[in-house]
Structures are given as C-alpha cells and as structure tokens.
PDB file of N, CA and C in Angstrom:
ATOM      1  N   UNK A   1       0.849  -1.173   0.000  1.00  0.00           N
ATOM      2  CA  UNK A   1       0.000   0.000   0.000  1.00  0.00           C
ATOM      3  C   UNK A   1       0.893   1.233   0.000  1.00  0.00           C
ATOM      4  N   UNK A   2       0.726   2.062  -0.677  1.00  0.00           N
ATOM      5  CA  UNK A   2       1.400   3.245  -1.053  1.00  0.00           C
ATOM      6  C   UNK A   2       0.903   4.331  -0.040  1.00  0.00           C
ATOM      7  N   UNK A   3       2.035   4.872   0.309  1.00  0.00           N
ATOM      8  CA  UNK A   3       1.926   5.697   2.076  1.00  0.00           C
ATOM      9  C   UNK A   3       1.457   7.062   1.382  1.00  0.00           C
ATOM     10  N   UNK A   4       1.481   8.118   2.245  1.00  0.00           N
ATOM     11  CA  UNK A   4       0.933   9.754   1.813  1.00  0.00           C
ATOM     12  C   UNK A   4       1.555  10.459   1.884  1.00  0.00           C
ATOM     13  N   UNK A   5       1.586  11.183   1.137  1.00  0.00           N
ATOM     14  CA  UNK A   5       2.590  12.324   0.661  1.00  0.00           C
ATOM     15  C   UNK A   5       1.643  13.494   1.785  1.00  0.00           C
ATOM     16  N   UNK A   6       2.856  14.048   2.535  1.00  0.00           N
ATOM     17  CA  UNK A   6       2.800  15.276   3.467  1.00  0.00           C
ATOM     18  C   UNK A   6       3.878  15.566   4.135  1.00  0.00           C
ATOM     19  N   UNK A   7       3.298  17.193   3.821  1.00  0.00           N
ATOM     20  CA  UNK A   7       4.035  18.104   4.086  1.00  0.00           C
ATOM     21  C   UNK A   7       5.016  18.200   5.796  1.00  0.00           C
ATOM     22  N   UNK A   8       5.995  18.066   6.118  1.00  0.00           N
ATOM     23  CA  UNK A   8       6.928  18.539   7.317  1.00  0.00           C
ATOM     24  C   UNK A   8       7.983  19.307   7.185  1.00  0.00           C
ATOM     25  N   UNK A   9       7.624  20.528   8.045  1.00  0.00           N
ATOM     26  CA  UNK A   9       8.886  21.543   7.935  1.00  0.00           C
ATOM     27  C   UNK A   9       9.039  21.633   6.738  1.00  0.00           C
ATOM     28  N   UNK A  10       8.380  22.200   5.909  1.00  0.00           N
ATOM     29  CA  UNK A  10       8.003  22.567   4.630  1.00  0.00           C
ATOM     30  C   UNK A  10       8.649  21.631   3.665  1.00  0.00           C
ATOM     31  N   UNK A  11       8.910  20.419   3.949  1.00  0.00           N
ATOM     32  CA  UNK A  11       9.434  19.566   3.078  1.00  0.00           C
ATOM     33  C   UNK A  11       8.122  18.639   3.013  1.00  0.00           C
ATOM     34  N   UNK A  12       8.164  18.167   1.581  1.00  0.00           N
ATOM     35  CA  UNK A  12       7.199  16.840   1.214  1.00  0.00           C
ATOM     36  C   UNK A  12       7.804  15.739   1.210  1.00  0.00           C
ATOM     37  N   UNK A  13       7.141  14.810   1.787  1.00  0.00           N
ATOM     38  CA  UNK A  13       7.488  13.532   2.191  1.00  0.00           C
ATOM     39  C   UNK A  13       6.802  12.348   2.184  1.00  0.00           C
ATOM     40  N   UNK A  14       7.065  11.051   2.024  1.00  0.00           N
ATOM     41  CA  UNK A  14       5.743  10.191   2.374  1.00  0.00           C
ATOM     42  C   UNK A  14       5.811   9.644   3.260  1.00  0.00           C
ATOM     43  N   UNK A  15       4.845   9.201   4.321  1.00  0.00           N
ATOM     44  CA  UNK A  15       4.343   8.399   5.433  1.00  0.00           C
ATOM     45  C   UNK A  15       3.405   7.502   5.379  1.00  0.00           C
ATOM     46  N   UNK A  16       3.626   6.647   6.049  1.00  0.00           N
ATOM     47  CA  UNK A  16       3.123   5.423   6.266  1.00  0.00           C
ATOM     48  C   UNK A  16       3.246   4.090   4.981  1.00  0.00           C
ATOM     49  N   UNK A  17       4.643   4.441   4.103  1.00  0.00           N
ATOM     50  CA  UNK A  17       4.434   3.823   3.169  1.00  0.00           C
ATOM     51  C   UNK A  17       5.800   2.183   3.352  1.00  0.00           C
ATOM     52  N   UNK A  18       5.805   2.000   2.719  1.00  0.00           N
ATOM     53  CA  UNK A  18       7.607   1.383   2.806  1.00  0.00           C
ATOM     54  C   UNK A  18       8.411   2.005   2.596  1.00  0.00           C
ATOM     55  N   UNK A  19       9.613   1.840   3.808  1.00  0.00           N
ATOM     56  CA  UNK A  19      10.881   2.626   3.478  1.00  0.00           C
ATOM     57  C   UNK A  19      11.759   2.098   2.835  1.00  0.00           C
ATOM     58  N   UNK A  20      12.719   3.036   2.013  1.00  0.00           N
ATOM     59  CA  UNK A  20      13.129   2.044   1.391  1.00  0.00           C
ATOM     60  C   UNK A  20      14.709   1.329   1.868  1.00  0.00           C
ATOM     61  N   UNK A  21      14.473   0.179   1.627  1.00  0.00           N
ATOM     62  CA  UNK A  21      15.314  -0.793   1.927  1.00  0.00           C
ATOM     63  C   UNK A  21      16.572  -1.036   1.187  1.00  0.00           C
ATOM     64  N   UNK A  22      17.719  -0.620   1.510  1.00  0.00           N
ATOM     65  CA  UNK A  22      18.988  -0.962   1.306  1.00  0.00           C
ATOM     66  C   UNK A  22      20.105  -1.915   1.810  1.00  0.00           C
ATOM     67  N   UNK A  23      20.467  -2.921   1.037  1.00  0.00           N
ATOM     68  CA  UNK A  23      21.168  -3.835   1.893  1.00  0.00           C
ATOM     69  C   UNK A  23      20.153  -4.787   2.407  1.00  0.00           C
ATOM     70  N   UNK A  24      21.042  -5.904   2.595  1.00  0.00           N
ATOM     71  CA  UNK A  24      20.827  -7.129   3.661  1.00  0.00           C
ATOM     72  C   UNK A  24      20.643  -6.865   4.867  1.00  0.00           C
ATOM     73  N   UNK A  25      19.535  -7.812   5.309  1.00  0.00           N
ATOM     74  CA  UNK A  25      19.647  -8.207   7.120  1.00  0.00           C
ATOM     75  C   UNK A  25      20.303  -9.224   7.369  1.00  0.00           C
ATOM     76  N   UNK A  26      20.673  -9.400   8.394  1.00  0.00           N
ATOM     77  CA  UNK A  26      21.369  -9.983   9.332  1.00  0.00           C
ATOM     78  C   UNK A  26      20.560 -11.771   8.688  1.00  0.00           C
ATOM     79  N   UNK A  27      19.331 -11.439   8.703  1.00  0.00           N
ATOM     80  CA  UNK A  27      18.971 -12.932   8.378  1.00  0.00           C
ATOM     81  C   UNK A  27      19.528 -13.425   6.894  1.00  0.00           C
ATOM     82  N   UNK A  28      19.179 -12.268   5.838  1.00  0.00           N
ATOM     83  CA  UNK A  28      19.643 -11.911   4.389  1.00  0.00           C
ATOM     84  C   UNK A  28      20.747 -12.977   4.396  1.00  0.00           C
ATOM     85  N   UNK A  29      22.004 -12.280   5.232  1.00  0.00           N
ATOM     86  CA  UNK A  29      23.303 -12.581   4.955  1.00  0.00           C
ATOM     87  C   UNK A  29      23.621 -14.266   5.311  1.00  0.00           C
ATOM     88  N   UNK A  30      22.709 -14.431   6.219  1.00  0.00           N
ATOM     89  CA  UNK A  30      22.997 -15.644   6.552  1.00  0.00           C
ATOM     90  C   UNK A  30      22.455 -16.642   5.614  1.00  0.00           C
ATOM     91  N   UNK A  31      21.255 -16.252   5.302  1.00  0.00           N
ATOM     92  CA  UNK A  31      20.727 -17.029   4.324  1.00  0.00           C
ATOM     93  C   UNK A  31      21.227 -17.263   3.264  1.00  0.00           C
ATOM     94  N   UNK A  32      22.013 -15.974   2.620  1.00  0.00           N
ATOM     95  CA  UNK A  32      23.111 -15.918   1.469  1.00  0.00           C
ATOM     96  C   UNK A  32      24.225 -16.808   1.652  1.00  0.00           C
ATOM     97  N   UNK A  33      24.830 -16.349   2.422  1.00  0.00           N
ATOM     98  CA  UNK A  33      26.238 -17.508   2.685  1.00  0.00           C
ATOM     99  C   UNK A  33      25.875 -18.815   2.597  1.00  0.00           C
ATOM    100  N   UNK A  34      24.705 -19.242   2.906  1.00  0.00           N
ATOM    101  CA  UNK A  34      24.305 -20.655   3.742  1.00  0.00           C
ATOM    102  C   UNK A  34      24.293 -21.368   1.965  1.00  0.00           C
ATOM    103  N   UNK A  35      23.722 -20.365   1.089  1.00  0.00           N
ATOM    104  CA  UNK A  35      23.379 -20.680  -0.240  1.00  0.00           C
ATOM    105  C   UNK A  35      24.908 -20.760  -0.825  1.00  0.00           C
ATOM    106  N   UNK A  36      25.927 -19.771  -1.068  1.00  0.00           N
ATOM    107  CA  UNK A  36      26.789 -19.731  -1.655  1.00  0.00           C
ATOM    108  C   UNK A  36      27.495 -20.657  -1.259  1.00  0.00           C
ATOM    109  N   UNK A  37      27.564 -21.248   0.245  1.00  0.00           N
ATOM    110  CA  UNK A  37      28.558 -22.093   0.381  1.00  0.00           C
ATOM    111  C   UNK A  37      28.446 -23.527   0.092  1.00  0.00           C
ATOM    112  N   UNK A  38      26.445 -23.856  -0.392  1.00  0.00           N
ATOM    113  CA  UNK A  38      25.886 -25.438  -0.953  1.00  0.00           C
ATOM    114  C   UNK A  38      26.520 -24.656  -2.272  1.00  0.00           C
ATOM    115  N   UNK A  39      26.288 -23.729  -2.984  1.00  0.00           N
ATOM    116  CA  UNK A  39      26.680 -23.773  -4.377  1.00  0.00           C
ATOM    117  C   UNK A  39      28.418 -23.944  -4.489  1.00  0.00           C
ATOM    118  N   UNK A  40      28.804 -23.634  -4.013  1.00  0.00           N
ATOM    119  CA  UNK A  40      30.332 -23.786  -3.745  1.00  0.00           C
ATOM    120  C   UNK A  40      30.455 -25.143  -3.737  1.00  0.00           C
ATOM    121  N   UNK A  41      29.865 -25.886  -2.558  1.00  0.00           N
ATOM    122  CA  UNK A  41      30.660 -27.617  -2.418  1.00  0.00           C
ATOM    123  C   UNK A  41      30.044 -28.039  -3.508  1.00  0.00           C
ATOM    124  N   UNK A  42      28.696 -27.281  -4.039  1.00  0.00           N
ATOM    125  CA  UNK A  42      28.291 -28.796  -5.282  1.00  0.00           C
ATOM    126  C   UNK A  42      29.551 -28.528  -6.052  1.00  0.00           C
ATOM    127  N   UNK A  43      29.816 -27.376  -6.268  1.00  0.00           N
ATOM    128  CA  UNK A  43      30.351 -27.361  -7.490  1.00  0.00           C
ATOM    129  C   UNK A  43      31.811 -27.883  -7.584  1.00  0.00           C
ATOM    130  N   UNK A  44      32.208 -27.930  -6.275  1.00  0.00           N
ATOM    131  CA  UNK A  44      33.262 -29.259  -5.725  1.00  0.00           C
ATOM    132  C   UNK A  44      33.475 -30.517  -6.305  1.00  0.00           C
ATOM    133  N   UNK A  45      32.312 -30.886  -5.715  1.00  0.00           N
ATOM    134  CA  UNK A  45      31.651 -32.004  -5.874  1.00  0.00           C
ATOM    135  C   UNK A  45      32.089 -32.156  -7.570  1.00  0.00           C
ATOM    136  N   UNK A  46      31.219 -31.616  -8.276  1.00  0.00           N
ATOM    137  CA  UNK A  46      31.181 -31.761  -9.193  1.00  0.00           C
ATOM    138  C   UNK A  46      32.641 -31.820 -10.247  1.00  0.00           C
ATOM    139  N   UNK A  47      33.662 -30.735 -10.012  1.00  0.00           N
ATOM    140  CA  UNK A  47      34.897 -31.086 -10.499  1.00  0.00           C
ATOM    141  C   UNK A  47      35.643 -32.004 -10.074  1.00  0.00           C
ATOM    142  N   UNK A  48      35.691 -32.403  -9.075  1.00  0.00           N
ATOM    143  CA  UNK A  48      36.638 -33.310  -8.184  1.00  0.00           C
ATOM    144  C   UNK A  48      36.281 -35.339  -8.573  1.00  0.00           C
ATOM    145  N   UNK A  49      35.148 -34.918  -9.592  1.00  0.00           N
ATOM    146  CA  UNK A  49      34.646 -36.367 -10.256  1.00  0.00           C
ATOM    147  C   UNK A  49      35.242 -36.627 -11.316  1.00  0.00           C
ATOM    148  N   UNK A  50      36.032 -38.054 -11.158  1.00  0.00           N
ATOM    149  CA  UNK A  50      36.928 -38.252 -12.650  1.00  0.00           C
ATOM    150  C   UNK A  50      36.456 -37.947 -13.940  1.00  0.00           C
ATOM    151  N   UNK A  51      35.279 -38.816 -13.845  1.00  0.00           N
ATOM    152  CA  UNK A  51      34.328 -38.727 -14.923  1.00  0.00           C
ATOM    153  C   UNK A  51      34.243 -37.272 -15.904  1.00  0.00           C
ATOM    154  N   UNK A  52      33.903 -36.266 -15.020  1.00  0.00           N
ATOM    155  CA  UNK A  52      34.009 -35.030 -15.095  1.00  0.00           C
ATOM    156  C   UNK A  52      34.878 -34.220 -15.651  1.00  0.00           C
ATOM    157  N   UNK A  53      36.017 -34.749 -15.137  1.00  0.00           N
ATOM    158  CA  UNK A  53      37.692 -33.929 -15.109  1.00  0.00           C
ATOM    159  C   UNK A  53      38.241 -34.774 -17.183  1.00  0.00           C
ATOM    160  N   UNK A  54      37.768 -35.945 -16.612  1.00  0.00           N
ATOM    161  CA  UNK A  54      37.938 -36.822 -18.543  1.00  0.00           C
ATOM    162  C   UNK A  54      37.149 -36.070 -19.190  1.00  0.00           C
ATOM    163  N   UNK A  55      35.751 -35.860 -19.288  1.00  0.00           N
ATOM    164  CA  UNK A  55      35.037 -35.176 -20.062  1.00  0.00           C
ATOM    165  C   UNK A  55      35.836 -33.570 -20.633  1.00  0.00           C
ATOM    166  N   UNK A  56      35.831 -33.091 -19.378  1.00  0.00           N
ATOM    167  CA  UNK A  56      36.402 -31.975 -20.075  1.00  0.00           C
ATOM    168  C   UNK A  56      37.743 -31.676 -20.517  1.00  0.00           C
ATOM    169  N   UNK A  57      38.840 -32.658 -19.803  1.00  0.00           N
ATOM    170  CA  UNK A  57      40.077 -32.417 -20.755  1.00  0.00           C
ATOM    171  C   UNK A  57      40.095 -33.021 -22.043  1.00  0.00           C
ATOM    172  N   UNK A  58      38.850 -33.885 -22.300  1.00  0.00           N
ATOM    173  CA  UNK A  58      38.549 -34.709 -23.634  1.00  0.00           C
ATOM    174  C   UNK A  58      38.413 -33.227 -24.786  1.00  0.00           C
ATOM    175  N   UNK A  59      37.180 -32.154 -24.295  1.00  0.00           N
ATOM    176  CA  UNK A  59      36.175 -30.622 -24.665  1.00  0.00           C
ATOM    177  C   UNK A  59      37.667 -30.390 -25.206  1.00  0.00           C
ATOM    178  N   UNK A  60      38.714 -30.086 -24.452  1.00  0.00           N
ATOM    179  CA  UNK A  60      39.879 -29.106 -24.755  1.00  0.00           C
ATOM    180  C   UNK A  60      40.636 -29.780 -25.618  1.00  0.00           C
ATOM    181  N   UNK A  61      41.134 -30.958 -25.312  1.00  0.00           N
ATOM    182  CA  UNK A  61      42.079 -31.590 -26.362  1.00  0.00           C
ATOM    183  C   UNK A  61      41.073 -30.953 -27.693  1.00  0.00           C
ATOM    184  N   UNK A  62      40.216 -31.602 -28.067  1.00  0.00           N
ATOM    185  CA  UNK A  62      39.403 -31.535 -29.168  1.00  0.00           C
ATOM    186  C   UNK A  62      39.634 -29.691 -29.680  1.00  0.00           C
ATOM    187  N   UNK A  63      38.997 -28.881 -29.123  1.00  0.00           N
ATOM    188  CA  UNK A  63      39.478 -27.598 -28.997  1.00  0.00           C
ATOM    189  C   UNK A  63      40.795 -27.256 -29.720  1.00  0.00           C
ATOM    190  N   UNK A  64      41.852 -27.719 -28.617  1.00  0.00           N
ATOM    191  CA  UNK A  64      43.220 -27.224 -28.989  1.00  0.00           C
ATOM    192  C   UNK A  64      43.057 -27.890 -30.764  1.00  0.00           C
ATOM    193  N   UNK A  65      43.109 -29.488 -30.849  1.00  0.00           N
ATOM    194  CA  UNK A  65      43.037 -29.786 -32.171  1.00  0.00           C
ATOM    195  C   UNK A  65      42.321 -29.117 -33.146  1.00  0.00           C
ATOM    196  N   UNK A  66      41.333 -28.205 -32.993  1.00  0.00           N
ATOM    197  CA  UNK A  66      40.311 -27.965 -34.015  1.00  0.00           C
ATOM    198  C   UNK A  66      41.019 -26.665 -34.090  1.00  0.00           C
ATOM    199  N   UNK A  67      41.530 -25.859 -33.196  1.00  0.00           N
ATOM    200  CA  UNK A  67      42.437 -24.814 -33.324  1.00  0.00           C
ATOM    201  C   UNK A  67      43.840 -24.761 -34.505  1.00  0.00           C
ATOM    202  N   UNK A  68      44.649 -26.012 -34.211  1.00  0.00           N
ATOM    203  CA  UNK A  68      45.394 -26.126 -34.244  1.00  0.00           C
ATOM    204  C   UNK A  68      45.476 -26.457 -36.450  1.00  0.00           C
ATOM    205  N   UNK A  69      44.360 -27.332 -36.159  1.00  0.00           N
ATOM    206  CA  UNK A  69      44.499 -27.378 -37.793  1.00  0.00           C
ATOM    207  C   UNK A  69      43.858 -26.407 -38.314  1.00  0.00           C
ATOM    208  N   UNK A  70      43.273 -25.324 -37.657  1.00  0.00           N
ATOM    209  CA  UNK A  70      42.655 -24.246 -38.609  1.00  0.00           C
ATOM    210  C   UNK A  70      43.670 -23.489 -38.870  1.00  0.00           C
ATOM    211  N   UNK A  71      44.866 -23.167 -38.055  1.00  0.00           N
ATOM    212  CA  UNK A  71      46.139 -22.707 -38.219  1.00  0.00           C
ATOM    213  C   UNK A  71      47.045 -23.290 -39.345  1.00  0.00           C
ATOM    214  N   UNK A  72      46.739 -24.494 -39.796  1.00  0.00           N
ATOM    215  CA  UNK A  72      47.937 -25.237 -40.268  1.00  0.00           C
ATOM    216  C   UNK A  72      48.215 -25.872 -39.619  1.00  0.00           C
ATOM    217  N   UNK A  73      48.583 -26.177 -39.088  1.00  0.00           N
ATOM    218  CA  UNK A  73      49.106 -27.206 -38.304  1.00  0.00           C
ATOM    219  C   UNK A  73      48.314 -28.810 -38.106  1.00  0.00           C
ATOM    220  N   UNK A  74      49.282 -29.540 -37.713  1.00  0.00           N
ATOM    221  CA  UNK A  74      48.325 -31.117 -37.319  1.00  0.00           C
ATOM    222  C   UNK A  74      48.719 -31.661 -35.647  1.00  0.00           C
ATOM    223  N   UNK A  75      48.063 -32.245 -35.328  1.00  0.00           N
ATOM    224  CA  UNK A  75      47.576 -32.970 -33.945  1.00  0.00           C
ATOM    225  C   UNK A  75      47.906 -34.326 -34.574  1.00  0.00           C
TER     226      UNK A  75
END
C-alpha cells in the first residue's frame, strides 16, 4: 500500500508507506552464505569427479586440435 505524501517543515514527504530498503539483514546474509557455500561444495563435488575432469580435458584436447588445424598445423 502506497503511504501519503505530506508536508513537514516545509518539506514533502511520504508516510506510512515502505521505506526504502537498502542492503541485507542480518537474516539476508545468513541465508546468502548458507546458499553460496551449498553452491560452492556442489560445485566441488562436481569437479573433483573423474568422470568429469575426462570429459572436459577430452572438450579441450578436441578444442586445442580444431584450433590447431585451422592454423595449419596437425595434432
């Protein structure tokens, strides 16, 4: 609900509306960290899996090669 515009000490102002809110609370922050730090270990998790670590030095070899002969060159 949108508060009312009035006048104090000849300044206009609004009351009774929401103020506005800058920054985190105390709960905010905690709740944040609590999040960044599950997104953090998954993502642990997730590199630290062989499976994972083969897949993508497989992405790059391939890469470097597809690089490499667009240059001239051979692999």
């Amino acid at each position: 609900m949108a508060g009312e515009l009035v006048r104090i000490g000849g300044r206009r102002t609004h009351v009774g509306g929401r103020r506005n809110q800058k920054g985190m609370t105390t709960a905010e922050y905690a709740v944040g960290t609590v999040a960044t730090v599950s997104f953090v270990g998954i993502i642990l998790a997730i590199i630290n899996n062989p499976e994972f670590r083969d897949a993508i030095w497989k992405i790059i070899l391939v890469i470097i090669k597809v690089v490499m002969q667009s240059l001239g060159g051979g692999l």
